[in-house]
N, C-alpha and C. Protein backbone atom coordinates (compact mmCIF):
# COMPACT_ATOMS: atom_id res chain seq x y z
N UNK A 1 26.19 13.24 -47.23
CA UNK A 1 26.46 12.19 -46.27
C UNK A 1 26.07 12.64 -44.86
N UNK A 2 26.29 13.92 -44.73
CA UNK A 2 26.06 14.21 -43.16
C UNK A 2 24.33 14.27 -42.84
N UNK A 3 23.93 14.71 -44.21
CA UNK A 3 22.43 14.87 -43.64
C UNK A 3 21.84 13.82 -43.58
N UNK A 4 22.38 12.66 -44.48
CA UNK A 4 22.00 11.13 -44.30
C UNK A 4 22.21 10.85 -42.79
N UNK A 5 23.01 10.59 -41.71
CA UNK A 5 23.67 10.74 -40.81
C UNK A 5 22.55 11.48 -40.05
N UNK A 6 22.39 12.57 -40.05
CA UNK A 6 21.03 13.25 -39.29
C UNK A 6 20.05 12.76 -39.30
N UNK A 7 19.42 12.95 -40.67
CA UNK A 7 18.12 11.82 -40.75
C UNK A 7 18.00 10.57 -39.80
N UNK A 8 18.96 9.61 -40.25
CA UNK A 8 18.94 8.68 -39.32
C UNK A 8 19.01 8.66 -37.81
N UNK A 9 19.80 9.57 -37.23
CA UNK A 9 19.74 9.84 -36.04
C UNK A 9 18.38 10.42 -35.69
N UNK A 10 18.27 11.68 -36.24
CA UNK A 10 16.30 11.79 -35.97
C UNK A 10 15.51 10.58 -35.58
N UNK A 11 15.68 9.92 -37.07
CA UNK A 11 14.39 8.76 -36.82
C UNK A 11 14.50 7.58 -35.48
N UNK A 12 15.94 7.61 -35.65
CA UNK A 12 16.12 6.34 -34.45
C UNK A 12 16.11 6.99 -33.27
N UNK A 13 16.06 8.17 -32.74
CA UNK A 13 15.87 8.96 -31.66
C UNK A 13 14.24 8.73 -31.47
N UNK A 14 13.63 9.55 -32.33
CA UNK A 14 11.86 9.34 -32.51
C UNK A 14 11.60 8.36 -32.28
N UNK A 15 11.87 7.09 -32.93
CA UNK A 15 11.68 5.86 -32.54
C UNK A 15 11.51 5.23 -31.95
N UNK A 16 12.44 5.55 -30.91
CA UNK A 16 12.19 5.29 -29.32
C UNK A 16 11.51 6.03 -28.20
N UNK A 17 11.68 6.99 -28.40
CA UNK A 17 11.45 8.30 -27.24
C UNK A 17 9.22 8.65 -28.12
N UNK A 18 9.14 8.58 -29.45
CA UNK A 18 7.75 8.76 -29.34
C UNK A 18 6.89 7.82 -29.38
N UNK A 19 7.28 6.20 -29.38
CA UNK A 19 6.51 5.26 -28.95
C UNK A 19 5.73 5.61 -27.45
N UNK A 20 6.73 6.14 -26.59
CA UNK A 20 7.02 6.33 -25.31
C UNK A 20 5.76 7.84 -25.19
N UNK A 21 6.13 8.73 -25.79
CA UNK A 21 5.26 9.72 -25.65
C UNK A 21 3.65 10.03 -26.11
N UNK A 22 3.32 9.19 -27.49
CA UNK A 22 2.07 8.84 -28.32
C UNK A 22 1.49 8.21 -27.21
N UNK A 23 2.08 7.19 -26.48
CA UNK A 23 1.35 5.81 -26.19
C UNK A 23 0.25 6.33 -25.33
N UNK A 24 -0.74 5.60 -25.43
CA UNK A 24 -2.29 5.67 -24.26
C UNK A 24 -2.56 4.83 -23.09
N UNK A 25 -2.68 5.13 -22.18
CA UNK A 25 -3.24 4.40 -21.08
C UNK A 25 -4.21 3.58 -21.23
N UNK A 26 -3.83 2.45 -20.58
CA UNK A 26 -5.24 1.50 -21.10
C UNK A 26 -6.58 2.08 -20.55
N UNK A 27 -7.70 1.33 -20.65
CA UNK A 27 -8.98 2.00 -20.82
C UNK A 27 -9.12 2.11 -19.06
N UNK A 28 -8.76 1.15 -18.76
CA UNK A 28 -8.95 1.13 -16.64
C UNK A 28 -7.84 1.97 -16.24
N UNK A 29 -7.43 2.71 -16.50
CA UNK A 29 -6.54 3.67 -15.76
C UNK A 29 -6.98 4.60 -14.58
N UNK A 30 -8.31 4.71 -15.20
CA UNK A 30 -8.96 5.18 -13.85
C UNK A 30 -10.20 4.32 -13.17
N UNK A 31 -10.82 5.12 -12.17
CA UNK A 31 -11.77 3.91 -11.40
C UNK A 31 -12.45 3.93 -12.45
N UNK A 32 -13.09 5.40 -12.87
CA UNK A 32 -14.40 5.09 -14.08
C UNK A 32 -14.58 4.13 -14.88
N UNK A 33 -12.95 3.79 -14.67
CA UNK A 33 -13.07 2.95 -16.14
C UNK A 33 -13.00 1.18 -15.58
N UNK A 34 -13.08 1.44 -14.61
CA UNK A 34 -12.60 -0.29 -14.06
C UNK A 34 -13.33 -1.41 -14.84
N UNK A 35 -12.48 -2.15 -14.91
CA UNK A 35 -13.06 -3.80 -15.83
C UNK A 35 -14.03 -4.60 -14.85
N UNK A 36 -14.68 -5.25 -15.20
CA UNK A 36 -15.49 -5.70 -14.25
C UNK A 36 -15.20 -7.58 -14.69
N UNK A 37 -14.51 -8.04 -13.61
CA UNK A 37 -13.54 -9.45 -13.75
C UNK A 37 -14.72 -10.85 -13.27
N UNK A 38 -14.89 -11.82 -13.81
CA UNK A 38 -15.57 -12.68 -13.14
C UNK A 38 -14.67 -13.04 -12.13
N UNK A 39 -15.71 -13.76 -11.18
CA UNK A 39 -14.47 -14.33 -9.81
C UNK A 39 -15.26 -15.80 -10.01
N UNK A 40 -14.06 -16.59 -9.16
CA UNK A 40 -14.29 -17.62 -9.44
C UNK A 40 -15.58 -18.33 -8.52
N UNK A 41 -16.13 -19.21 -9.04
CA UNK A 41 -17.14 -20.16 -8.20
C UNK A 41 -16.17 -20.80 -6.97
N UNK A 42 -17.17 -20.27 -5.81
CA UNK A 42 -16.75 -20.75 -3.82
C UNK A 42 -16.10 -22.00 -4.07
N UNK A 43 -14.92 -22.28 -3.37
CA UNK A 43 -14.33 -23.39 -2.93
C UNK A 43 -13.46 -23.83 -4.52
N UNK A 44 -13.39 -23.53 -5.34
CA UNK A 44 -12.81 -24.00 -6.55
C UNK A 44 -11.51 -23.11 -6.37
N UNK A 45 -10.25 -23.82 -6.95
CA UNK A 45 -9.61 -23.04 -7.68
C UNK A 45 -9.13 -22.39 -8.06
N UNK A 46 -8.47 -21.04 -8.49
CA UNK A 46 -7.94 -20.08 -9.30
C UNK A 46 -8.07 -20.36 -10.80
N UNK A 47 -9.44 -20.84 -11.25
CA UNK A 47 -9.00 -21.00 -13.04
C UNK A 47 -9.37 -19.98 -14.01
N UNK A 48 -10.33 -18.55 -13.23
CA UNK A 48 -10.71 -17.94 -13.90
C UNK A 48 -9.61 -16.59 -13.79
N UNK A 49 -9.24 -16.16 -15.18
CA UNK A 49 -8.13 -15.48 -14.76
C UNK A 49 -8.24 -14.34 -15.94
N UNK A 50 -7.73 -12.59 -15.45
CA UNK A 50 -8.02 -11.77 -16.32
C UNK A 50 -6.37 -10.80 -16.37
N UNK A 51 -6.20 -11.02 -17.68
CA UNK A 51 -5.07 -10.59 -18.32
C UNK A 51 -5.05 -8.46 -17.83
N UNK A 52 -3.91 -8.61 -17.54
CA UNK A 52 -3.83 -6.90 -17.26
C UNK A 52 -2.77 -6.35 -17.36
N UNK A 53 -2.57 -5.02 -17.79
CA UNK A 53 -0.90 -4.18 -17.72
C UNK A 53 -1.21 -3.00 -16.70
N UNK A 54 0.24 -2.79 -16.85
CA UNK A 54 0.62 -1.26 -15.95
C UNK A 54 0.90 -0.44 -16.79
N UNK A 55 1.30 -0.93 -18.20
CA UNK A 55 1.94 0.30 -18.89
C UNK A 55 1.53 1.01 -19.54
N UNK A 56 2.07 2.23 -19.63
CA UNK A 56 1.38 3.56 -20.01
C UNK A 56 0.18 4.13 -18.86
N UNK A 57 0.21 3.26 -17.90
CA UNK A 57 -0.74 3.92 -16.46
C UNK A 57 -0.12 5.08 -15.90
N UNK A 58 -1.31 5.63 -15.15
CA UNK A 58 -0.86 6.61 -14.55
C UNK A 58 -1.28 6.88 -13.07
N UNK A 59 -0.74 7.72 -12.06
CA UNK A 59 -1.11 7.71 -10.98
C UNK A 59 -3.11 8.16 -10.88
N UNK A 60 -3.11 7.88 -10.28
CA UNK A 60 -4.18 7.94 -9.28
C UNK A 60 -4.59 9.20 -8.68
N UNK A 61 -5.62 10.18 -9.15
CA UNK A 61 -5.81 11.58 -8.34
C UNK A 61 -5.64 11.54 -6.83
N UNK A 62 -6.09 10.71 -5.86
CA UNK A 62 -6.14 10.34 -4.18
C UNK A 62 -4.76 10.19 -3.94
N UNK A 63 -4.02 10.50 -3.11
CA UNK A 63 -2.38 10.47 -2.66
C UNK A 63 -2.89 9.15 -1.54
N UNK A 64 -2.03 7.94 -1.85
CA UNK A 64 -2.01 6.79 -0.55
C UNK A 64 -1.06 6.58 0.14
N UNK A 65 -1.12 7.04 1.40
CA UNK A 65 0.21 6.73 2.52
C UNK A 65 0.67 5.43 2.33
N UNK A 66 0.02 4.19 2.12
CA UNK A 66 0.27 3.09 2.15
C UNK A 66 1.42 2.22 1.02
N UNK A 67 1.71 3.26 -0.10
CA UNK A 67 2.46 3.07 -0.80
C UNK A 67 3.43 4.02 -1.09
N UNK A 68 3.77 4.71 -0.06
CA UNK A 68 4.64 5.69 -0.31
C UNK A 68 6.00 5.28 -0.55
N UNK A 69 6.68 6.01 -1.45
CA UNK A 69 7.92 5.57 -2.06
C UNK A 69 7.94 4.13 -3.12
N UNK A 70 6.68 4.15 -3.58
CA UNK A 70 6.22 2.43 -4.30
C UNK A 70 5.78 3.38 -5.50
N UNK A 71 6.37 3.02 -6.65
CA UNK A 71 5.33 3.23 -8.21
C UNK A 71 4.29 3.24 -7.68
N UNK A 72 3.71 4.58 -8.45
CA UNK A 72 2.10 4.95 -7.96
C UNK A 72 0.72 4.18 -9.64
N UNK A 73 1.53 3.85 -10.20
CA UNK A 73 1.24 3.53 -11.34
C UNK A 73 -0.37 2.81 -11.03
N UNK A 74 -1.57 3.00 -11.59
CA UNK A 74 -2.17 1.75 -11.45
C UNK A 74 -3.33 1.44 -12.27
N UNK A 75 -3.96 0.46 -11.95
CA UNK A 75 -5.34 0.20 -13.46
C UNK A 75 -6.59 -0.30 -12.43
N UNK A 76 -7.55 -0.47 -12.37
CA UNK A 76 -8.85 -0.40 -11.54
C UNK A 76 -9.29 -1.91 -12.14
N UNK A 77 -9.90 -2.63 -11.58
CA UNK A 77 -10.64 -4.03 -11.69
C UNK A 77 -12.17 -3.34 -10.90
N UNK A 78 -13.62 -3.81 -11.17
CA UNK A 78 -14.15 -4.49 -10.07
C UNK A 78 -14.79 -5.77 -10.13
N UNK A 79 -15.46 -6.14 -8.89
CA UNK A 79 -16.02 -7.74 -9.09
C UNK A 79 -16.99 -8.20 -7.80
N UNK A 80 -17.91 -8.83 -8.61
CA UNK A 80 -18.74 -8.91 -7.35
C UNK A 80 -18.75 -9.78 -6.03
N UNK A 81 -18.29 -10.01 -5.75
CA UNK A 81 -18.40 -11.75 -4.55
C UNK A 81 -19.55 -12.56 -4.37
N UNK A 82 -19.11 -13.55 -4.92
CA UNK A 82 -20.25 -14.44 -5.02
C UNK A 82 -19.85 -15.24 -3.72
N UNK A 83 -19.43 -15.41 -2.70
CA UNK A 83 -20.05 -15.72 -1.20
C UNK A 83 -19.29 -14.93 -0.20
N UNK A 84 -20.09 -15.58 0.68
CA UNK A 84 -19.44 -14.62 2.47
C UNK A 84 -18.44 -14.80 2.97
């Protein structure tokens, strides 16, 4: 009975804590990897829109004053501008 009791505690410990540790950063975690987003056509809208997470991100090699004391967490986009 007790090692039943262990077992289970193991697994439901693992369970939680190595989802958490396995997991991968998405592919834009860094600049290299940035997604490249359409933007929308001048004067229209907001209809073009690109799905994104934070999780499993990681900081950023460059230290930014501008967010200090802010989750450094982040994921890279780029995109071209289609006007002035």
């Amino acid at each position: 009975m007790k090692k039943n009791i262990l077992l289970i505690s193991i697994l439901f410990t693992c369970t939680i804590f190595c989802t958490t540790i396995f997991a991968q950063a998405p592919a834009n975690d860094e600049c290299g990897g940035a997604i490249a987003v359409t933007t929308n056509p001048f004067g229209t809208t907001c209809t073009t829109l690109t799905a994104g997470t934070t999780n499993n991100a990681t900081a950023s090699p460059f230290v930014s004053t501008c967010a200090a004391g802010f989750a450094d967490d982040d994921v890279w986009y780029s995109f071209v501008a289609n006007s002035q």
